[in-house]
PDB file of N, CA and C in Angstrom:
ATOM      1  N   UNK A   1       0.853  -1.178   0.000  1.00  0.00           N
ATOM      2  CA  UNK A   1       0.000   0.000   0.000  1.00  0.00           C
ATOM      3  C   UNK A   1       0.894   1.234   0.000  1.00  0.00           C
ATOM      4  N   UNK A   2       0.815   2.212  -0.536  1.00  0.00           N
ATOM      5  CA  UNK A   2       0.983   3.225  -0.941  1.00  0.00           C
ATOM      6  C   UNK A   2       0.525   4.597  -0.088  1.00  0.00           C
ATOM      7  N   UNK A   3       1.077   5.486   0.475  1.00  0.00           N
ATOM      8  CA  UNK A   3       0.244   6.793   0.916  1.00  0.00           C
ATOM      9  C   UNK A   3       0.668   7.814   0.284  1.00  0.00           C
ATOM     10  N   UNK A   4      -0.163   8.512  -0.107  1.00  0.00           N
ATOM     11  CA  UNK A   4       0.033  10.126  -0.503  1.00  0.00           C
ATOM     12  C   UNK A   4      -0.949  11.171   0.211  1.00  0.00           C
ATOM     13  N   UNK A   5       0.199  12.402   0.654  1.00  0.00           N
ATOM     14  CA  UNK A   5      -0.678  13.000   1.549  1.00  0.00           C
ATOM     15  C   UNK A   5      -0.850  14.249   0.849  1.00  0.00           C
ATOM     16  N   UNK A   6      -1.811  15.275   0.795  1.00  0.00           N
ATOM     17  CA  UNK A   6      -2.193  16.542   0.167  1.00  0.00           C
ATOM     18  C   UNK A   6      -2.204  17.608   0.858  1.00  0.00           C
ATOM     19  N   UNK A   7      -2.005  18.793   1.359  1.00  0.00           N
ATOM     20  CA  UNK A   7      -2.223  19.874   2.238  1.00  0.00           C
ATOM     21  C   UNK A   7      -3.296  20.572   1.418  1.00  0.00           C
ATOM     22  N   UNK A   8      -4.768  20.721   1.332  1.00  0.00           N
ATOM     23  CA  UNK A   8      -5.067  21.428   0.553  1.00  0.00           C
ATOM     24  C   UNK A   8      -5.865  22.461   1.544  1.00  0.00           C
ATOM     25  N   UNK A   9      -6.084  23.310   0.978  1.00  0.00           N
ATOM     26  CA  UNK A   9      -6.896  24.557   1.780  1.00  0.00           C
ATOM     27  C   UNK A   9      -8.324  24.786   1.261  1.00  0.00           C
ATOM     28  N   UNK A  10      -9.392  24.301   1.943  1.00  0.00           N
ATOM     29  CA  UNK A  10     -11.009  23.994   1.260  1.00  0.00           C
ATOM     30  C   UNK A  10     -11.332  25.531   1.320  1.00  0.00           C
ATOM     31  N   UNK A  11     -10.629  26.508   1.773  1.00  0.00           N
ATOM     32  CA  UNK A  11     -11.340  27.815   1.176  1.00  0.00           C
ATOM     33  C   UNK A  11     -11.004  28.524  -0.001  1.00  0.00           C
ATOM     34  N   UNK A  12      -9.742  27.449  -0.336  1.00  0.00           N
ATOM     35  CA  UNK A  12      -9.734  28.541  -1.805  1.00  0.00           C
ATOM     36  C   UNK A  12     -10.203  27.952  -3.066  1.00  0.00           C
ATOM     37  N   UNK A  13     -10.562  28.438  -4.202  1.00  0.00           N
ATOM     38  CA  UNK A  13     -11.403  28.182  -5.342  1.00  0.00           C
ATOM     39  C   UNK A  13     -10.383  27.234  -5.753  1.00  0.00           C
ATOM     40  N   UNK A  14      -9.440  26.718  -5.643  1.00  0.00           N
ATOM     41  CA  UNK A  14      -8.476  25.484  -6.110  1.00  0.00           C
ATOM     42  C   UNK A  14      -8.841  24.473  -5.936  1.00  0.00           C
ATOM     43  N   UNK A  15      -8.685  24.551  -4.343  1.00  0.00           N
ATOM     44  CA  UNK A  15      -8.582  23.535  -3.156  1.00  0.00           C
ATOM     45  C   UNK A  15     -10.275  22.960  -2.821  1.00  0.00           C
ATOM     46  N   UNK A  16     -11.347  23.832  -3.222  1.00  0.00           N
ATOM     47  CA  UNK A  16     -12.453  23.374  -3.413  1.00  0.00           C
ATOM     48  C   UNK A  16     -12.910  22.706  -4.719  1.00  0.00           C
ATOM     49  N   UNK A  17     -12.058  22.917  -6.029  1.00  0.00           N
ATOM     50  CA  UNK A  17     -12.686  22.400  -6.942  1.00  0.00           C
ATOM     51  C   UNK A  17     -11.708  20.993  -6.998  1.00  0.00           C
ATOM     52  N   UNK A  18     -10.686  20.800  -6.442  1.00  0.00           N
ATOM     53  CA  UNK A  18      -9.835  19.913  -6.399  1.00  0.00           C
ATOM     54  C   UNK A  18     -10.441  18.413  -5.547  1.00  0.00           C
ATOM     55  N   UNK A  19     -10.685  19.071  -4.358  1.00  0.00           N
ATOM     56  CA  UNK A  19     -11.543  17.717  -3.697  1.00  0.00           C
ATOM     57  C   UNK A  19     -13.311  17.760  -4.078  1.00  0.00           C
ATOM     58  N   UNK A  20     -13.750  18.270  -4.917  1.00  0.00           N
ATOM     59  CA  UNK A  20     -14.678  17.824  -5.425  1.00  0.00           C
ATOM     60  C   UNK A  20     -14.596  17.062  -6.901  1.00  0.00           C
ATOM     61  N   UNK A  21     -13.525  16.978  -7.759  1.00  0.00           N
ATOM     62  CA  UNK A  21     -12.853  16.309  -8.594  1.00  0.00           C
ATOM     63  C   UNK A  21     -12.695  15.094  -8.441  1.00  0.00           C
ATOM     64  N   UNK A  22     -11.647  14.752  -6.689  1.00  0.00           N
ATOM     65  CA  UNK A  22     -11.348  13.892  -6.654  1.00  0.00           C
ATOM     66  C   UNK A  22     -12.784  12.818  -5.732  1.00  0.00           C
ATOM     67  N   UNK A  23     -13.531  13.721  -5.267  1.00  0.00           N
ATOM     68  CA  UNK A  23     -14.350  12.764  -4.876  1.00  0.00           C
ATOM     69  C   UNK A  23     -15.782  12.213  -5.872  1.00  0.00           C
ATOM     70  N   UNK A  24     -15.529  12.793  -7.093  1.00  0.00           N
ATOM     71  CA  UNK A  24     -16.520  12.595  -8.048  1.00  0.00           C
ATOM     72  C   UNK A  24     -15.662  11.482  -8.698  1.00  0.00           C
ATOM     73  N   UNK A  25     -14.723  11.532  -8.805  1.00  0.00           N
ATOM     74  CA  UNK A  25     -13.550  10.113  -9.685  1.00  0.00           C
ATOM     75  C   UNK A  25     -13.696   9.053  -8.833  1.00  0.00           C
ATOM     76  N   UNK A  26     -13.583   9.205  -7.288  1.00  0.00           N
ATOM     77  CA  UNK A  26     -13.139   8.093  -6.410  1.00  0.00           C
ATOM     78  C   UNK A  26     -14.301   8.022  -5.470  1.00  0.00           C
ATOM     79  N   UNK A  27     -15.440   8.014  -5.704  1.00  0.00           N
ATOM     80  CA  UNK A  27     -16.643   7.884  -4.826  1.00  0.00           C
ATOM     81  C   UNK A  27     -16.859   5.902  -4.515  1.00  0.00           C
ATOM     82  N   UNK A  28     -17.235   5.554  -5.247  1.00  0.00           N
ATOM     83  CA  UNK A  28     -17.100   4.145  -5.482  1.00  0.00           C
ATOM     84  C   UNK A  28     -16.030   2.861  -5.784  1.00  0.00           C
ATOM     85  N   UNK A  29     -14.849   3.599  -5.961  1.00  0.00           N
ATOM     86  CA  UNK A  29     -13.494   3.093  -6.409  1.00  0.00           C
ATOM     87  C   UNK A  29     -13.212   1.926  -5.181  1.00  0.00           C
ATOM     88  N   UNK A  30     -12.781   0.557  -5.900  1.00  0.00           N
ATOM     89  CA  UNK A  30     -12.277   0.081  -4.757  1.00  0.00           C
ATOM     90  C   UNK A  30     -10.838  -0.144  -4.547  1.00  0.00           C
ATOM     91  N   UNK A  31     -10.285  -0.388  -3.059  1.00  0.00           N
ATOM     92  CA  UNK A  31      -8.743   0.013  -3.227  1.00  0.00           C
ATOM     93  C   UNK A  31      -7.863   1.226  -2.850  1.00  0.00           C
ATOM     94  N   UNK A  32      -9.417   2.337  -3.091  1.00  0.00           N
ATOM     95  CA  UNK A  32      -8.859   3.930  -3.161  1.00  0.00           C
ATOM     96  C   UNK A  32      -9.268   4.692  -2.119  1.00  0.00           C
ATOM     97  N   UNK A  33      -8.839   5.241  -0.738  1.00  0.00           N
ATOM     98  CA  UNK A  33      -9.801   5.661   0.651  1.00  0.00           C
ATOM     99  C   UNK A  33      -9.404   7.074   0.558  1.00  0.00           C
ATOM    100  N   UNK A  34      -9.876   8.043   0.881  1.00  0.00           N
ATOM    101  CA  UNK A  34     -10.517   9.413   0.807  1.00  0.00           C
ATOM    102  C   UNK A  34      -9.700   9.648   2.528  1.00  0.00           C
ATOM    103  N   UNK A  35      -8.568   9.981   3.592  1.00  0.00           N
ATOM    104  CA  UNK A  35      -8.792   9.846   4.813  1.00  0.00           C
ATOM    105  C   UNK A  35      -8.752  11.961   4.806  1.00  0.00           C
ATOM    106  N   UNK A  36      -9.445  12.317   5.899  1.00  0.00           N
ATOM    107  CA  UNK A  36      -9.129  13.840   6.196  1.00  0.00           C
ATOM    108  C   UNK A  36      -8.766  13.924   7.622  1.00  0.00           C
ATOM    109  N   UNK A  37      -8.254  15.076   7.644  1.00  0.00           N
ATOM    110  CA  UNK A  37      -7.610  15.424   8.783  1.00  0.00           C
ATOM    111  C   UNK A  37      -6.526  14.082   9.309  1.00  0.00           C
ATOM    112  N   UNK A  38      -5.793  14.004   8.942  1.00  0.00           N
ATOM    113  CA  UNK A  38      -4.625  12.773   8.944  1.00  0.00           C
ATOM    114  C   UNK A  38      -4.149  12.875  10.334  1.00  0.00           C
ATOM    115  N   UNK A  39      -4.162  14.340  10.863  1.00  0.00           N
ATOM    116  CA  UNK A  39      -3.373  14.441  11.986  1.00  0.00           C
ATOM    117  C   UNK A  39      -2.142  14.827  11.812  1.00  0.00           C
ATOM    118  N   UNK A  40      -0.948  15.120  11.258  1.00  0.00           N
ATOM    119  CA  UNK A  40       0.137  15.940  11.375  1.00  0.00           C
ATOM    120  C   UNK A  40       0.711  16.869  12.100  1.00  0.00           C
ATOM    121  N   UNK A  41       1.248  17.359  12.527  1.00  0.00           N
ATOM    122  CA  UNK A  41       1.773  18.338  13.398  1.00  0.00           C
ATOM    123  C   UNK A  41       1.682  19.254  12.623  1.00  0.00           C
ATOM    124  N   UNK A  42       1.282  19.657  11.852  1.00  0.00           N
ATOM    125  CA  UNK A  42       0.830  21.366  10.891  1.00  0.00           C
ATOM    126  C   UNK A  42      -0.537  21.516  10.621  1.00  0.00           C
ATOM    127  N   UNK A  43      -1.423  20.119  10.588  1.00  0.00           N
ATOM    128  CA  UNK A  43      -2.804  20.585  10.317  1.00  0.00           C
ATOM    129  C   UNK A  43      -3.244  20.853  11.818  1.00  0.00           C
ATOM    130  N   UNK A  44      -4.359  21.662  10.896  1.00  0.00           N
ATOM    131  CA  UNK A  44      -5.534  22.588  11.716  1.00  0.00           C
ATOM    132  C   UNK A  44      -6.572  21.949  11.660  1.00  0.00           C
ATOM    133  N   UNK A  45      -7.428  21.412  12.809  1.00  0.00           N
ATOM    134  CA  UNK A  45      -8.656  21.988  12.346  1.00  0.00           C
ATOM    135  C   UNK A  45      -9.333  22.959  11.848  1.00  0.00           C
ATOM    136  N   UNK A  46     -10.443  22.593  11.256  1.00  0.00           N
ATOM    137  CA  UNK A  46     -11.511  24.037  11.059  1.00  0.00           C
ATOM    138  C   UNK A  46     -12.157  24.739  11.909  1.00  0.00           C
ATOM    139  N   UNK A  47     -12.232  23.663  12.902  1.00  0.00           N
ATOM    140  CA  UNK A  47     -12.956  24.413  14.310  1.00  0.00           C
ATOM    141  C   UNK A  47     -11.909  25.000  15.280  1.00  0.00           C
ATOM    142  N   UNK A  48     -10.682  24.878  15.145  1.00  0.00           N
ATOM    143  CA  UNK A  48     -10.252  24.911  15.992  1.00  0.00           C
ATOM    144  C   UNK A  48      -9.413  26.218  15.381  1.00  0.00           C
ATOM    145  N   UNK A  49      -8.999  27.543  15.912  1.00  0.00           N
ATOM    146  CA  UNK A  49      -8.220  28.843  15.725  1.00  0.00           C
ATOM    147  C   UNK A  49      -6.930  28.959  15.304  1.00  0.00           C
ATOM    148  N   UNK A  50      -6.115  29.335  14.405  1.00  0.00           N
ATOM    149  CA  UNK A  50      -4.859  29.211  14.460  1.00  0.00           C
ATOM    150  C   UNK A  50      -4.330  30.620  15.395  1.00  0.00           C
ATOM    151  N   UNK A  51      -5.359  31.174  15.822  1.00  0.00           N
ATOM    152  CA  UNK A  51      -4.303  31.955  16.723  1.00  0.00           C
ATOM    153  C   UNK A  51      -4.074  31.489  18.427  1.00  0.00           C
ATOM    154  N   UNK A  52      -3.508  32.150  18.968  1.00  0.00           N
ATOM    155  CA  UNK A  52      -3.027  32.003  20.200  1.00  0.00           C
ATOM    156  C   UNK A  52      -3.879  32.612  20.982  1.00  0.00           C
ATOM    157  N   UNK A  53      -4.650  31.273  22.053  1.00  0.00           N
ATOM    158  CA  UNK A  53      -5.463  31.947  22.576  1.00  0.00           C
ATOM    159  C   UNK A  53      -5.367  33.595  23.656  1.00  0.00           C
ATOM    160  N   UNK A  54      -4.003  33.330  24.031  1.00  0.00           N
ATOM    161  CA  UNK A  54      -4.347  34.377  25.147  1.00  0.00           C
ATOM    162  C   UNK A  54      -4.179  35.482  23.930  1.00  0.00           C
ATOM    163  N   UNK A  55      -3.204  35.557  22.725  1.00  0.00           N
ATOM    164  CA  UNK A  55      -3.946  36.602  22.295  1.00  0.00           C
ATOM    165  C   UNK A  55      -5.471  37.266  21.600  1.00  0.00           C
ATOM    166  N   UNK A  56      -6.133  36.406  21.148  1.00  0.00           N
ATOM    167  CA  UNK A  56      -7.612  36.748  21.262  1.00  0.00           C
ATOM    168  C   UNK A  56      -8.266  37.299  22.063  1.00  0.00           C
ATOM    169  N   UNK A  57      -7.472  36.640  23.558  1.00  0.00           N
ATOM    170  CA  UNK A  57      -8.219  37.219  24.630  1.00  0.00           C
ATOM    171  C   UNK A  57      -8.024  38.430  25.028  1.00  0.00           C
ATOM    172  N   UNK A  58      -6.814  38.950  24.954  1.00  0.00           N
ATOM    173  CA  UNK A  58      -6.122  40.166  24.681  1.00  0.00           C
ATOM    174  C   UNK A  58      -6.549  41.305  23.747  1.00  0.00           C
ATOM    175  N   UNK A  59      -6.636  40.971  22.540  1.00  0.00           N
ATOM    176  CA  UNK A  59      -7.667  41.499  21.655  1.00  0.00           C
ATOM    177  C   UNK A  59      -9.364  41.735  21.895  1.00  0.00           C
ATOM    178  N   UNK A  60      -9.910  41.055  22.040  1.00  0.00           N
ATOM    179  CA  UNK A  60     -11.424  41.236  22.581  1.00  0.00           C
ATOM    180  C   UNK A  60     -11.081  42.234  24.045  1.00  0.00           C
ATOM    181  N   UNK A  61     -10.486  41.607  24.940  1.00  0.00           N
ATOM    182  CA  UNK A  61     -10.526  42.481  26.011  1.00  0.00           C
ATOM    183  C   UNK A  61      -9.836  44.539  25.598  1.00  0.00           C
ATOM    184  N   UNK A  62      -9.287  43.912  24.510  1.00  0.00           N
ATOM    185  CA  UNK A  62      -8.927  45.730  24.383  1.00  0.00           C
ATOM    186  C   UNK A  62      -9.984  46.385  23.816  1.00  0.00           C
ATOM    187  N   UNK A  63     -10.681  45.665  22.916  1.00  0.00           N
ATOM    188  CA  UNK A  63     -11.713  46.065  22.417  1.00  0.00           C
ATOM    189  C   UNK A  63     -13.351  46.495  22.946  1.00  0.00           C
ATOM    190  N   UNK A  64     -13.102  46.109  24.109  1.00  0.00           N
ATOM    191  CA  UNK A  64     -14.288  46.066  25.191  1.00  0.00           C
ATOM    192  C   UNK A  64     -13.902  47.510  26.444  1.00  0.00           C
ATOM    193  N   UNK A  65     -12.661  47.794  26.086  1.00  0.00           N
ATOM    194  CA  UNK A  65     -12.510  49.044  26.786  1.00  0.00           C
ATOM    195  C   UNK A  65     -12.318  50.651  25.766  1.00  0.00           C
ATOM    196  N   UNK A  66     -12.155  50.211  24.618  1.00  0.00           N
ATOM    197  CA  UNK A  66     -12.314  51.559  23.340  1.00  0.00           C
ATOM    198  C   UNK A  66     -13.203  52.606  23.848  1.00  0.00           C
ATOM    199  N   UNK A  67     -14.493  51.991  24.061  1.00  0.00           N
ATOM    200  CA  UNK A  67     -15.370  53.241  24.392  1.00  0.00           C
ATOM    201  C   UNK A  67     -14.851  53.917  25.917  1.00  0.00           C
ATOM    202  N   UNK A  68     -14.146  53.511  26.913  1.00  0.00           N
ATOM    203  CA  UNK A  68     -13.517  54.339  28.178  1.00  0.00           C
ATOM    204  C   UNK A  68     -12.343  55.205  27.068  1.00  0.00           C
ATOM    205  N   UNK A  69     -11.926  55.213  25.972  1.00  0.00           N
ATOM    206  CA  UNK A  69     -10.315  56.035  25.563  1.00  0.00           C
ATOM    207  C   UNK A  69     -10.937  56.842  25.086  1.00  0.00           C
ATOM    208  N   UNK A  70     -10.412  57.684  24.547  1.00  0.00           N
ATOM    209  CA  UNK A  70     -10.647  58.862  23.882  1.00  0.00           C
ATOM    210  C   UNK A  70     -10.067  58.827  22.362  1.00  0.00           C
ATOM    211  N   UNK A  71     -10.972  58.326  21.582  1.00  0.00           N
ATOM    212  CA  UNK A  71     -10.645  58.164  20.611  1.00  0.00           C
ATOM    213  C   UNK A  71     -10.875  59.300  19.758  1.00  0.00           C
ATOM    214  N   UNK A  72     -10.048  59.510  18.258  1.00  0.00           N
ATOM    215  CA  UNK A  72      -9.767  60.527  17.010  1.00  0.00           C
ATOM    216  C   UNK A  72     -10.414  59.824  15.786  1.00  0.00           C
ATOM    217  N   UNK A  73     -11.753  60.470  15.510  1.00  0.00           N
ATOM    218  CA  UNK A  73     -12.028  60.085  14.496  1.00  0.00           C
ATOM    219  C   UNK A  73     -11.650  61.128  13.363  1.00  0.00           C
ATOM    220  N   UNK A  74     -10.677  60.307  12.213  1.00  0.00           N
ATOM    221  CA  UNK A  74     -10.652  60.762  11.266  1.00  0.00           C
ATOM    222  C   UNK A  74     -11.802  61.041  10.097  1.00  0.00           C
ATOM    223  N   UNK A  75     -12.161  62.001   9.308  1.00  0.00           N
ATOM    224  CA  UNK A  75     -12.185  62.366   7.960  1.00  0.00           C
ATOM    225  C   UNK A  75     -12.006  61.884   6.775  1.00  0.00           C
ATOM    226  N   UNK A  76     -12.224  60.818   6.227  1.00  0.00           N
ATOM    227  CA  UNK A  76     -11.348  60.228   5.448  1.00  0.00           C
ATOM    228  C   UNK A  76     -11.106  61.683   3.994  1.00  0.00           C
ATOM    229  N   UNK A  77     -12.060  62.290   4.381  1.00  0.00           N
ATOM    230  CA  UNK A  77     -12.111  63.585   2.860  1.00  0.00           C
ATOM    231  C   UNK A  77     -10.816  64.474   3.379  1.00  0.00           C
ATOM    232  N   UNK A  78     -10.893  64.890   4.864  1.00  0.00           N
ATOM    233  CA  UNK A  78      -9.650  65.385   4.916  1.00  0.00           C
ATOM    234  C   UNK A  78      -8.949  65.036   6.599  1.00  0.00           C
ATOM    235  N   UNK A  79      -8.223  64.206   5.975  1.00  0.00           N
ATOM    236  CA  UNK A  79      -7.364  63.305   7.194  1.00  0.00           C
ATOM    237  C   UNK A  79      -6.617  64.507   8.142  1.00  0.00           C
ATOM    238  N   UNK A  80      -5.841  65.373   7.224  1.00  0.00           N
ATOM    239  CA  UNK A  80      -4.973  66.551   7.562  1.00  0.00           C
ATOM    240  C   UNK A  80      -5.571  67.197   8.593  1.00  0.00           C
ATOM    241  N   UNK A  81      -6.738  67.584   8.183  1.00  0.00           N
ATOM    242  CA  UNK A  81      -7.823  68.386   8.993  1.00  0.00           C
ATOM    243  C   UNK A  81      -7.821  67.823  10.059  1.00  0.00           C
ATOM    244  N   UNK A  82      -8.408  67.139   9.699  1.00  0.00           N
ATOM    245  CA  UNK A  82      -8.813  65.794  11.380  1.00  0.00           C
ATOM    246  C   UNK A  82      -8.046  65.594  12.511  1.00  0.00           C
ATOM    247  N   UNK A  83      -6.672  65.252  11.599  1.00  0.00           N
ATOM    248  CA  UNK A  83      -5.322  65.041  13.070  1.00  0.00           C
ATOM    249  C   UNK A  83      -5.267  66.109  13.649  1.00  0.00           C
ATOM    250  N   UNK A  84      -5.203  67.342  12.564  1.00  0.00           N
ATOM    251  CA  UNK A  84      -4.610  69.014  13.480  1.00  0.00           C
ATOM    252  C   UNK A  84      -5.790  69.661  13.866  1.00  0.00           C
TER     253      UNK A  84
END
């Protein structure tokens, strides 16, 4: 037996038309197994975040105090204006 492994990425227009290719060729095939998520030390789940949790948490929590700062809203017509 033979393995070949694929990294593909199901959100991009490649990687989606690619495993729908191969599972329209190899739906019924015998001999030929379809496995996902193999497990590797580089795959991701889909459910699961590639970021680092405490920074998310870090992020949301800064974001939950914006309205206590004193924020500068720019102008986008005239930025110049806005800063000075």
């Amino acid at each position: 037996m033979t393995t070949i492994t694929f990294k593909i990425d199901k959100r991009t227009k490649a990687g989606k038309a690619f495993l729908a290719m191969t599972e329209a060729f190899l739906q019924n095939v015998e001999g030929i197994e379809i496995i996902e998520n193999v497990g590797t030390c580089d795959s991701v789940n889909e459910d699961q975040s590639s970021y680092n949790p405490d920074f998310v948490a870090e992020i949301l929590n800064r974001s939950k105090n914006l309205d206590k700062k004193k924020l500068t809203r720019l102008n986008p017509d005239d930025v110049w204006g806005s800063i000075l």
